[in-house]
C-alpha atoms as a PDB file:
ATOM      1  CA  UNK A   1      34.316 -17.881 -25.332  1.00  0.00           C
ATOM      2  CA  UNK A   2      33.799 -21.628 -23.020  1.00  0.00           C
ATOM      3  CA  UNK A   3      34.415 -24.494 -24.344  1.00  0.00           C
ATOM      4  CA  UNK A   4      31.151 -25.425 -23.891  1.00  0.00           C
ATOM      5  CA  UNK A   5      30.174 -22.094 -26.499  1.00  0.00           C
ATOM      6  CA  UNK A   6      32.736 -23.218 -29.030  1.00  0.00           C
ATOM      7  CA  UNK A   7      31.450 -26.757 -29.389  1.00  0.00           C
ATOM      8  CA  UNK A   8      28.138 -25.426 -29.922  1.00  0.00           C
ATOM      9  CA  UNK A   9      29.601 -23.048 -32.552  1.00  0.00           C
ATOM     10  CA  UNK A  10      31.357 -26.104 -34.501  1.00  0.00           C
ATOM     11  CA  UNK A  11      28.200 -27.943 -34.212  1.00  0.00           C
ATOM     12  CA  UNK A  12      26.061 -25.405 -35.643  1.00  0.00           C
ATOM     13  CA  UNK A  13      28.391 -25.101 -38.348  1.00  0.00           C
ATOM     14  CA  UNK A  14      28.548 -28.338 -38.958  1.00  0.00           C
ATOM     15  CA  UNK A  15      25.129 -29.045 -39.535  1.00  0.00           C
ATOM     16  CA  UNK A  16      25.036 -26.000 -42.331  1.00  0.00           C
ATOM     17  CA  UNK A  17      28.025 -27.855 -43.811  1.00  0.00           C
ATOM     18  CA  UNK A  18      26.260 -31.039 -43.907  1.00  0.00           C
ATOM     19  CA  UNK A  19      23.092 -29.097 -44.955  1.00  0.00           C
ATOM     20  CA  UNK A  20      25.338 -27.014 -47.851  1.00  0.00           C
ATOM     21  CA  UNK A  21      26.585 -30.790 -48.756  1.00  0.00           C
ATOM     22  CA  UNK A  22      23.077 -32.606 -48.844  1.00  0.00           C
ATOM     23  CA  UNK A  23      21.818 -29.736 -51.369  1.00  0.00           C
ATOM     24  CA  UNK A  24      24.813 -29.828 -53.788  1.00  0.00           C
ATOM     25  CA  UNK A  25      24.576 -33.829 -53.832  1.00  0.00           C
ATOM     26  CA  UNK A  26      21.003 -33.567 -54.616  1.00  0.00           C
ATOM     27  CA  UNK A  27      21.481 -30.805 -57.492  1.00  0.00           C
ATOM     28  CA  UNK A  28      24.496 -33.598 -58.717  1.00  0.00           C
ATOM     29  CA  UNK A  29      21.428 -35.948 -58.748  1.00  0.00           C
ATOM     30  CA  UNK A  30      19.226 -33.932 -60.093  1.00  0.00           C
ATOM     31  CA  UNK A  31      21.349 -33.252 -63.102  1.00  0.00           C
ATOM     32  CA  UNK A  32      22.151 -36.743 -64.236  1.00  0.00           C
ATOM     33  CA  UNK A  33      18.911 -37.942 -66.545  1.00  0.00           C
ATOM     34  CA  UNK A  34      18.948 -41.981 -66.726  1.00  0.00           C
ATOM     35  CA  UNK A  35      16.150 -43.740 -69.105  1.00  0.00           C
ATOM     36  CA  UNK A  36      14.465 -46.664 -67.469  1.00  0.00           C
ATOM     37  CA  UNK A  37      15.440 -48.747 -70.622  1.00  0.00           C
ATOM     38  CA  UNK A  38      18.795 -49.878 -72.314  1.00  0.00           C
ATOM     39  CA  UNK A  39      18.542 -47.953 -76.077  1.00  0.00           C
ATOM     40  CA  UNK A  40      20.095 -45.879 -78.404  1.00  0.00           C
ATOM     41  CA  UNK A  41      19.706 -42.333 -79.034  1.00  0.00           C
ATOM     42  CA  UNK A  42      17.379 -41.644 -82.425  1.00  0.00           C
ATOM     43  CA  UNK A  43      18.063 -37.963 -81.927  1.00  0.00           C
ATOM     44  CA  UNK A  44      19.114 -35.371 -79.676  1.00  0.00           C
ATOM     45  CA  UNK A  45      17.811 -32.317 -78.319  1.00  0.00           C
ATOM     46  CA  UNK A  46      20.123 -30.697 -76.695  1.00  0.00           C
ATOM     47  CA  UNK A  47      24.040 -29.295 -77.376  1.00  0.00           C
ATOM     48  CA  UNK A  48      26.481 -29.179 -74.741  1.00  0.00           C
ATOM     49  CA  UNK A  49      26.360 -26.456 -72.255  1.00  0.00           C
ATOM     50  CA  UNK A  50      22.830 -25.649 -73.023  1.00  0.00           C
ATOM     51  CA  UNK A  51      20.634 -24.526 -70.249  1.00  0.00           C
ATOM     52  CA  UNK A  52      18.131 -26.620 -69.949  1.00  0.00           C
ATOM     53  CA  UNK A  53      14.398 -26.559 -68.509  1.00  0.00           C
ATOM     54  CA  UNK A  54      12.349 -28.506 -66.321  1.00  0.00           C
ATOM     55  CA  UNK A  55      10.444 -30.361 -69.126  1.00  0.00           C
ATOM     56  CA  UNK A  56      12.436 -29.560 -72.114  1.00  0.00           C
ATOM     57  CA  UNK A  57      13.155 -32.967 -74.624  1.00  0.00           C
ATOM     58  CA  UNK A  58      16.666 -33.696 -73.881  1.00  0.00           C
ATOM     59  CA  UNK A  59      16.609 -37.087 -76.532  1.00  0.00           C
ATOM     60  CA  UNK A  60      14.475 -39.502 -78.325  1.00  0.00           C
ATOM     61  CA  UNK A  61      16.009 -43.076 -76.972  1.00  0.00           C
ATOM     62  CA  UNK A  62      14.794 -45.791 -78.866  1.00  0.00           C
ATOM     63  CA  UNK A  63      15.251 -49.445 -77.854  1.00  0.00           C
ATOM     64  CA  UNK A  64      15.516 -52.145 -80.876  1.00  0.00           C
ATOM     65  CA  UNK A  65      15.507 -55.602 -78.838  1.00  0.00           C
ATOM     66  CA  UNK A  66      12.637 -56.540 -79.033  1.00  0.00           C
ATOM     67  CA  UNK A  67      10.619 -54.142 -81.447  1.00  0.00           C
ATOM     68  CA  UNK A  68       7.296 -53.776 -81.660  1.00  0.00           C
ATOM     69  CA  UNK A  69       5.108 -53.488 -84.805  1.00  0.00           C
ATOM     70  CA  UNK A  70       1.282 -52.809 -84.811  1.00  0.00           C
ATOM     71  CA  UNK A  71      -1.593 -53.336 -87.464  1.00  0.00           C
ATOM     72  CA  UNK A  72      -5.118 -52.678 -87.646  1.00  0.00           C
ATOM     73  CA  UNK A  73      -7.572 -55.497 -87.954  1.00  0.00           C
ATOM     74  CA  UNK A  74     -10.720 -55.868 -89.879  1.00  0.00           C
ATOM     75  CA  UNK A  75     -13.752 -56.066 -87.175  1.00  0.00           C
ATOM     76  CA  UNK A  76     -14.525 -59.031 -89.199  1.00  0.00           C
ATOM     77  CA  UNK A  77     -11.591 -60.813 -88.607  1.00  0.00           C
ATOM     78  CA  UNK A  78     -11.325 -59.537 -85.133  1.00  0.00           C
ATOM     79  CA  UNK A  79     -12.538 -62.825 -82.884  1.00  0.00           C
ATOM     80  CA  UNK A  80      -8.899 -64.356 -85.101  1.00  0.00           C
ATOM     81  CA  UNK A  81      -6.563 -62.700 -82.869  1.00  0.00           C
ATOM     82  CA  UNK A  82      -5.510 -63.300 -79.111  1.00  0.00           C
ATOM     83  CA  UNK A  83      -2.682 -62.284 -76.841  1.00  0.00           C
ATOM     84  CA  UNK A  84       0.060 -64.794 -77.934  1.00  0.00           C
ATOM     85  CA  UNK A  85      -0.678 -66.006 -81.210  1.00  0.00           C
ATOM     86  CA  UNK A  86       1.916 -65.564 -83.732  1.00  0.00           C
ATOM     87  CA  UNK A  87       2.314 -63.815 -86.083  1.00  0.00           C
ATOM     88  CA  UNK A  88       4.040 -63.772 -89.443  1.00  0.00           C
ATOM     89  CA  UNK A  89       5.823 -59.940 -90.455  1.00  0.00           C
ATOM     90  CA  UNK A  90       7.375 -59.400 -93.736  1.00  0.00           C
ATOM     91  CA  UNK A  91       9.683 -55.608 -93.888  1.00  0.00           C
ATOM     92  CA  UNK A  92      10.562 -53.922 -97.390  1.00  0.00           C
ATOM     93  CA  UNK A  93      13.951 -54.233 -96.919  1.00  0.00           C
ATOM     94  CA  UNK A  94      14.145 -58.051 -96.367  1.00  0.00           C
ATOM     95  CA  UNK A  95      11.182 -59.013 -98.685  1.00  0.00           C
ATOM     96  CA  UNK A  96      12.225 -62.594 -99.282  1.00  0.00           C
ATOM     97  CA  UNK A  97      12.620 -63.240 -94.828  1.00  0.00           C
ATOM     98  CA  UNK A  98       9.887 -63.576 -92.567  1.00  0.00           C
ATOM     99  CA  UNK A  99      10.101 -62.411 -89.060  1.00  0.00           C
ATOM    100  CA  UNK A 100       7.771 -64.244 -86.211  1.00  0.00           C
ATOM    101  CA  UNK A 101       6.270 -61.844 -83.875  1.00  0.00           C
ATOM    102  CA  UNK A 102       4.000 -62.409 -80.757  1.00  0.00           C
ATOM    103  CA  UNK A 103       0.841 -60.406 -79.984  1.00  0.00           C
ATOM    104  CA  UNK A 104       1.601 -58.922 -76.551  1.00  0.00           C
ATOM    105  CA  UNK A 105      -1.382 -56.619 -77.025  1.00  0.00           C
ATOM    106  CA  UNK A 106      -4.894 -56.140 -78.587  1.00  0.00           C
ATOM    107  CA  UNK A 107      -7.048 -52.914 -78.116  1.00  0.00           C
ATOM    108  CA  UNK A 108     -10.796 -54.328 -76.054  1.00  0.00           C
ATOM    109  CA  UNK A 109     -12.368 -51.851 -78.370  1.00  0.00           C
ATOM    110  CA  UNK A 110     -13.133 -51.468 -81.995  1.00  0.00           C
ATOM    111  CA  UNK A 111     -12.271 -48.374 -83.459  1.00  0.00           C
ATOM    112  CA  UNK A 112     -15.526 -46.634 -84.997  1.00  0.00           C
ATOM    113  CA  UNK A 113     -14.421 -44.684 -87.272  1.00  0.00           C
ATOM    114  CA  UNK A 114     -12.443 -47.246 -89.076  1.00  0.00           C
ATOM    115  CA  UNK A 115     -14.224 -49.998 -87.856  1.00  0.00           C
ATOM    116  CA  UNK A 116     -10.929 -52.065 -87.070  1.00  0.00           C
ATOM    117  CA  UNK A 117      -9.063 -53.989 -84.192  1.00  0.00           C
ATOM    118  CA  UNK A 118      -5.419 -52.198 -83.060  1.00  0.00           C
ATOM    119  CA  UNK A 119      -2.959 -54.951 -82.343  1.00  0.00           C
ATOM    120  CA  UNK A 120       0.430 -55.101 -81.226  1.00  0.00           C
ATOM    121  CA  UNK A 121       3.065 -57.654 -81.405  1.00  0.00           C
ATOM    122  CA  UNK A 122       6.899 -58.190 -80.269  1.00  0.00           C
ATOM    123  CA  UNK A 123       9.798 -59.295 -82.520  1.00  0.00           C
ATOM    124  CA  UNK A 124      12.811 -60.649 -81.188  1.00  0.00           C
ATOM    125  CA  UNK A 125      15.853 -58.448 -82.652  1.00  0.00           C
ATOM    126  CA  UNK A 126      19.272 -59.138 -81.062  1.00  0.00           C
ATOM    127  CA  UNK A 127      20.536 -59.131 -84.137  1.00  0.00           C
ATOM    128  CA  UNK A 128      19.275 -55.148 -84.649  1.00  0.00           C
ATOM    129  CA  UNK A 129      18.416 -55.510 -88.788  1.00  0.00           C
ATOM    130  CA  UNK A 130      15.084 -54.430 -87.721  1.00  0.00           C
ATOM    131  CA  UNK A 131      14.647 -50.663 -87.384  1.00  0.00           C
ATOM    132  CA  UNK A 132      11.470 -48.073 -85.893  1.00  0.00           C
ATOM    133  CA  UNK A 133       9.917 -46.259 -88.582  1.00  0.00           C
ATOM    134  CA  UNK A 134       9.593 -49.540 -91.200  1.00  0.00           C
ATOM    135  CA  UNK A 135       6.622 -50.698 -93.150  1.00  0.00           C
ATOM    136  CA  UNK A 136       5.557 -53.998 -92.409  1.00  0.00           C
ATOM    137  CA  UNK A 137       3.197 -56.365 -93.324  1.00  0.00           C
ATOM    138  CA  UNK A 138       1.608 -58.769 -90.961  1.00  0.00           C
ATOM    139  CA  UNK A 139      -0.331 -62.171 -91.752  1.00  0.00           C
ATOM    140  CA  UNK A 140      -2.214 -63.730 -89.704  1.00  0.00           C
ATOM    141  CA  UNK A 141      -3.042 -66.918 -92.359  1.00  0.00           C
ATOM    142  CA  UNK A 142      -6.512 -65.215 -92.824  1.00  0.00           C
ATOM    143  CA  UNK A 143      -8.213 -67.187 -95.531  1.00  0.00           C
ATOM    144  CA  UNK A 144      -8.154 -65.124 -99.103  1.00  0.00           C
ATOM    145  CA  UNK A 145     -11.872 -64.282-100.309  1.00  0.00           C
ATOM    146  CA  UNK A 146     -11.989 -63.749-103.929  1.00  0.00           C
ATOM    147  CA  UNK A 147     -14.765 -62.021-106.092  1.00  0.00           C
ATOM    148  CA  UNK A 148     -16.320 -60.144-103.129  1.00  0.00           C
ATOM    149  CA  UNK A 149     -18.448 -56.833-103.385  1.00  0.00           C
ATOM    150  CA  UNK A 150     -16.768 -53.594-102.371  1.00  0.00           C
ATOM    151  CA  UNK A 151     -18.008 -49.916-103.165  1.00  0.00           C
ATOM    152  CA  UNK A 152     -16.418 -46.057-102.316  1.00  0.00           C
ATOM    153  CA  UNK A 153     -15.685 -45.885 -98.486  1.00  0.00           C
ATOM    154  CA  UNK A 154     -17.456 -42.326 -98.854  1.00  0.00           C
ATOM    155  CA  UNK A 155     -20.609 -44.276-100.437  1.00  0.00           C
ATOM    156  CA  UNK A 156     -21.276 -45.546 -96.751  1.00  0.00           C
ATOM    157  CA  UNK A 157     -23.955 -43.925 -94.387  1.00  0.00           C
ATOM    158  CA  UNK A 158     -23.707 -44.518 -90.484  1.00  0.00           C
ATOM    159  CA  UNK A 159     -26.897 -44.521 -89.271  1.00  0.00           C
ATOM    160  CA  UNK A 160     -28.578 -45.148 -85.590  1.00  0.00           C
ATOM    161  CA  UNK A 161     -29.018 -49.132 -86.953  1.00  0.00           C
ATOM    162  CA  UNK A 162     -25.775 -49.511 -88.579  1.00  0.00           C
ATOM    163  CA  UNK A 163     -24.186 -48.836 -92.300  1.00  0.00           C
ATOM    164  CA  UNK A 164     -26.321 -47.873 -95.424  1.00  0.00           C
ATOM    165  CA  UNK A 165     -26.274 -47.053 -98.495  1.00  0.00           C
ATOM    166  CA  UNK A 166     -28.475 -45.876-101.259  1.00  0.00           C
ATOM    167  CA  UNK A 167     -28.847 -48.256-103.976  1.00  0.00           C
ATOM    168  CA  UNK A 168     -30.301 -46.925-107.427  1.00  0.00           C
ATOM    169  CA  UNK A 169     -33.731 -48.187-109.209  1.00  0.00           C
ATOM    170  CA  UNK A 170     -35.515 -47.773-112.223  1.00  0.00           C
ATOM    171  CA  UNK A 171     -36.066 -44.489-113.097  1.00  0.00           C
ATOM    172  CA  UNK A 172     -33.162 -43.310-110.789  1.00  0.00           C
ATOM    173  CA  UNK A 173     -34.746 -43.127-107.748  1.00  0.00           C
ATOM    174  CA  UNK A 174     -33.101 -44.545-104.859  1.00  0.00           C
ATOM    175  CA  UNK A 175     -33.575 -46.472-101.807  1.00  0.00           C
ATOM    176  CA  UNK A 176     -32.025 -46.717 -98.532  1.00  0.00           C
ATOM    177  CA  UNK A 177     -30.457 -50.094 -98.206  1.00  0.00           C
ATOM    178  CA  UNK A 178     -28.721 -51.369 -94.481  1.00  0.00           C
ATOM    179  CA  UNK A 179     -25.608 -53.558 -95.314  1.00  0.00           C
ATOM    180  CA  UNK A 180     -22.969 -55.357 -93.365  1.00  0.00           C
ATOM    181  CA  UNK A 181     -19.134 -54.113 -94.362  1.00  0.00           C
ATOM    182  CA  UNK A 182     -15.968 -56.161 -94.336  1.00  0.00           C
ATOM    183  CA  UNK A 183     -12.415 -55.296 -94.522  1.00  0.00           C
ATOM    184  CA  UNK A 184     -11.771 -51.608 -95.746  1.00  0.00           C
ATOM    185  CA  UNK A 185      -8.627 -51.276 -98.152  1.00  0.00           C
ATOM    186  CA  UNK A 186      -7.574 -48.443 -99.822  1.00  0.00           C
ATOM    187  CA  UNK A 187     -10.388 -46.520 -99.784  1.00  0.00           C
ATOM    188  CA  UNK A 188     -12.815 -49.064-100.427  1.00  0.00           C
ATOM    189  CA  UNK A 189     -15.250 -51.172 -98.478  1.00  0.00           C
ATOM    190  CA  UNK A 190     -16.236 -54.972 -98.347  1.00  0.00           C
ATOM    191  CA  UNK A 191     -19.809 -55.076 -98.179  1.00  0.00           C
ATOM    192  CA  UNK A 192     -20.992 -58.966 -97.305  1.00  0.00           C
ATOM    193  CA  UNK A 193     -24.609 -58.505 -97.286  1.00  0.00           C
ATOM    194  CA  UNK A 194     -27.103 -55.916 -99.009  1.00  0.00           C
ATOM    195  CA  UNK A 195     -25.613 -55.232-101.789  1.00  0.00           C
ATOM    196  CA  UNK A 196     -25.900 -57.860-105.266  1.00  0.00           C
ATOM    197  CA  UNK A 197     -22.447 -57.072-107.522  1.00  0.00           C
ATOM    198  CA  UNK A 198     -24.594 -55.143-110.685  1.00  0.00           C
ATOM    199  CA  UNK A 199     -26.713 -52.816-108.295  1.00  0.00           C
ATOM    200  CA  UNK A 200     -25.360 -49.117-108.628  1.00  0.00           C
ATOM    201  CA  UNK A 201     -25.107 -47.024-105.452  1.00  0.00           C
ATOM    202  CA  UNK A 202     -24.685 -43.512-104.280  1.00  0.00           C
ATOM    203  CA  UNK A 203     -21.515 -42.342-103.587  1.00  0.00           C
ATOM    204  CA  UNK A 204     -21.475 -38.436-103.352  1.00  0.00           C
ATOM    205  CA  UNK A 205     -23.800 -35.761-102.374  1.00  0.00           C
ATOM    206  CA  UNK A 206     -26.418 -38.465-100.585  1.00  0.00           C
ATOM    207  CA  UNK A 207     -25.963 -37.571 -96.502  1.00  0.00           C
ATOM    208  CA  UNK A 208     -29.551 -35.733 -96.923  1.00  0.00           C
ATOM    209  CA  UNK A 209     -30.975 -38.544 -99.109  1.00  0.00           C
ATOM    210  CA  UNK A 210     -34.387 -40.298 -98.509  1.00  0.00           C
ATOM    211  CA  UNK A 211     -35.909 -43.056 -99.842  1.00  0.00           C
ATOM    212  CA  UNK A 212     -38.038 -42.293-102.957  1.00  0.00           C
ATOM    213  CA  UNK A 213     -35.288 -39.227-103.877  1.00  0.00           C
ATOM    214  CA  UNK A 214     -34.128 -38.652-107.745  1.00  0.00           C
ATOM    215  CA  UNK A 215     -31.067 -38.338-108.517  1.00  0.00           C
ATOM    216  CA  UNK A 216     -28.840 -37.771-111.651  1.00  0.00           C
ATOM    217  CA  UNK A 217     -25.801 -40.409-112.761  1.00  0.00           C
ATOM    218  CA  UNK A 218     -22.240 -38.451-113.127  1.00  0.00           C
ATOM    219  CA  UNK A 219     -18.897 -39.335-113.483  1.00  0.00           C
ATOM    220  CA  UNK A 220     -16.392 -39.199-110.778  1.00  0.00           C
ATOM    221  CA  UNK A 221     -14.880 -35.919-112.515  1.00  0.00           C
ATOM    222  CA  UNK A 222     -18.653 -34.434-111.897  1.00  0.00           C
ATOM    223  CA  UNK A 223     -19.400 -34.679-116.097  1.00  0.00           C
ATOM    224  CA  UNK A 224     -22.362 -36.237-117.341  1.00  0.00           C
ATOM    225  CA  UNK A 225     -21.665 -39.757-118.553  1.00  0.00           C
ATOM    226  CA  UNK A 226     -22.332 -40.497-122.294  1.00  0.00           C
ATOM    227  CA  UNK A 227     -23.861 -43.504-121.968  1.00  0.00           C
ATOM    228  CA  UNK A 228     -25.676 -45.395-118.849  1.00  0.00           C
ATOM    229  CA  UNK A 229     -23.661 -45.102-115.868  1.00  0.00           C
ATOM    230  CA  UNK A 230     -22.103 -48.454-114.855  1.00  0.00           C
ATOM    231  CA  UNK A 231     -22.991 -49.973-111.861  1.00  0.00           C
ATOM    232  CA  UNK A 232     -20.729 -48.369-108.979  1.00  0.00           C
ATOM    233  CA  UNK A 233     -20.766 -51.472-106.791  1.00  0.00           C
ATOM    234  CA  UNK A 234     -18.335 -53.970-108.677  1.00  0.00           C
ATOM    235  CA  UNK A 235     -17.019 -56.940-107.991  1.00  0.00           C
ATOM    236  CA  UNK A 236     -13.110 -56.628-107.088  1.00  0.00           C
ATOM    237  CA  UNK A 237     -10.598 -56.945-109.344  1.00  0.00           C
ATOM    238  CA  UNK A 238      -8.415 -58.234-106.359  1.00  0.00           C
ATOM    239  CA  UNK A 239      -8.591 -60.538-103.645  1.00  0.00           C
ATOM    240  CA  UNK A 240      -9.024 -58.913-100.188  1.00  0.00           C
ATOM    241  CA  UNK A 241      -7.621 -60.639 -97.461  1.00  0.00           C
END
């Protein structure tokens, strides 16, 4: 063999070699998994020495500084709230502390079914007290209303012109009456115009309802009340903020 024929020999061998070298590096590369944020791991996946998938959950990384809490907003009280306001955030496990967040991020759209406002806001935690997962309460020093009309959340109709309900007459017939909700709590809703606090309403079996219809007053459990039905619409026992 020349000279010329061994060189050309080394060569090609040393481009398979190189080639050999670039795919091992890469598989090196391929095999290290780096987050694209500073955390700690909530939970892992994976033992060691497991084969792994492309795709398969390897760990949930969580990252404390700052944390983020979100709440959902009354439509009423939506035009309140802005990217950088502050906010005031109470947790369970510090109840007497408050915590000062910063909306970083509020949802352009109301939700319909709900009818509220997502928001999202940033607390500063160095000191890592505050942990994922926690119930908090935000306040946004919305004014408290007190006495206001509320009624079942299932006693409200959505129509093609908005929220109704049937209100009860004389002789329990019923008519079909548009209102204009508030803040929804636990079930029930705020209702700020439509509705007078001793008017009794509908609240189950109305969704084929139609002006003029009869119905019969039960109790919640489905039993005939003993006396006259009170009025379903009441005024609330508690403020609603």
């Amino acid at each position: 063999m020349s000279d010329e024929s061994a060189l050309d020999t080394a060569r090609s061998r040393l481009r398979v070699a190189e080639a050999q070298l670039g795919s091992a590096e890469r598989a090196v590369r391929d095999a290290s998994v780096r987050a694209r944020f500073a955390g700690f791991i909530a939970r892992r996946f994976v033992s060691r020495g497991e084969f792994v998938s492309q795709g398969d959950k390897l760990f949930h990384l969580v990252s404390l500084d700052p944390i983020e809490v979100e709440f959902h907003l009354p439509e009423a009280d939506s035009s309140r709230v802005r990217k950088g306001i502050l906010i005031e955030v109470t947790v369970a496990p510090y109840p007497d502390e408050v915590f000062e967040a910063v909306a970083h991020m509020v949802s352009p759209t109301i939700d319909p079914r709900t009818r509220t406002l997502r928001v999202k806001a940033l607390i500063d935690n160095r000191d890592g007290r505050l942990r994922p997962g926690l119930f908090a309460r935000a306040n946004l020093g919305i004014a408290r209303r007190e006495g206001v009309i509320t009624v079942p959340e299932e006693a409200i109709l959505q129509r093609l012109g908005g929220p109704v309900v049937f209100r009860v007459l004389d002789g329990n017939r019923v008519e079909r009456i548009p209102v204009k909700i508030g803040v929804i709590r636990d079930g029930w809703v705020e209702i700020r115009e439509g509705l007078g606090p001793r008017d009794r309403i509908v609240s189950r079996g109305h969704s084929d309802l139609i002006d003029g219809s009869s119905v019969v007053a039960r109790n919640r459990d489905g039993t005939l009340p003993v006396s006259a039905a009170p009025p379903v619409a009441s005024v609330a026992s508690e403020a609603i903020e």
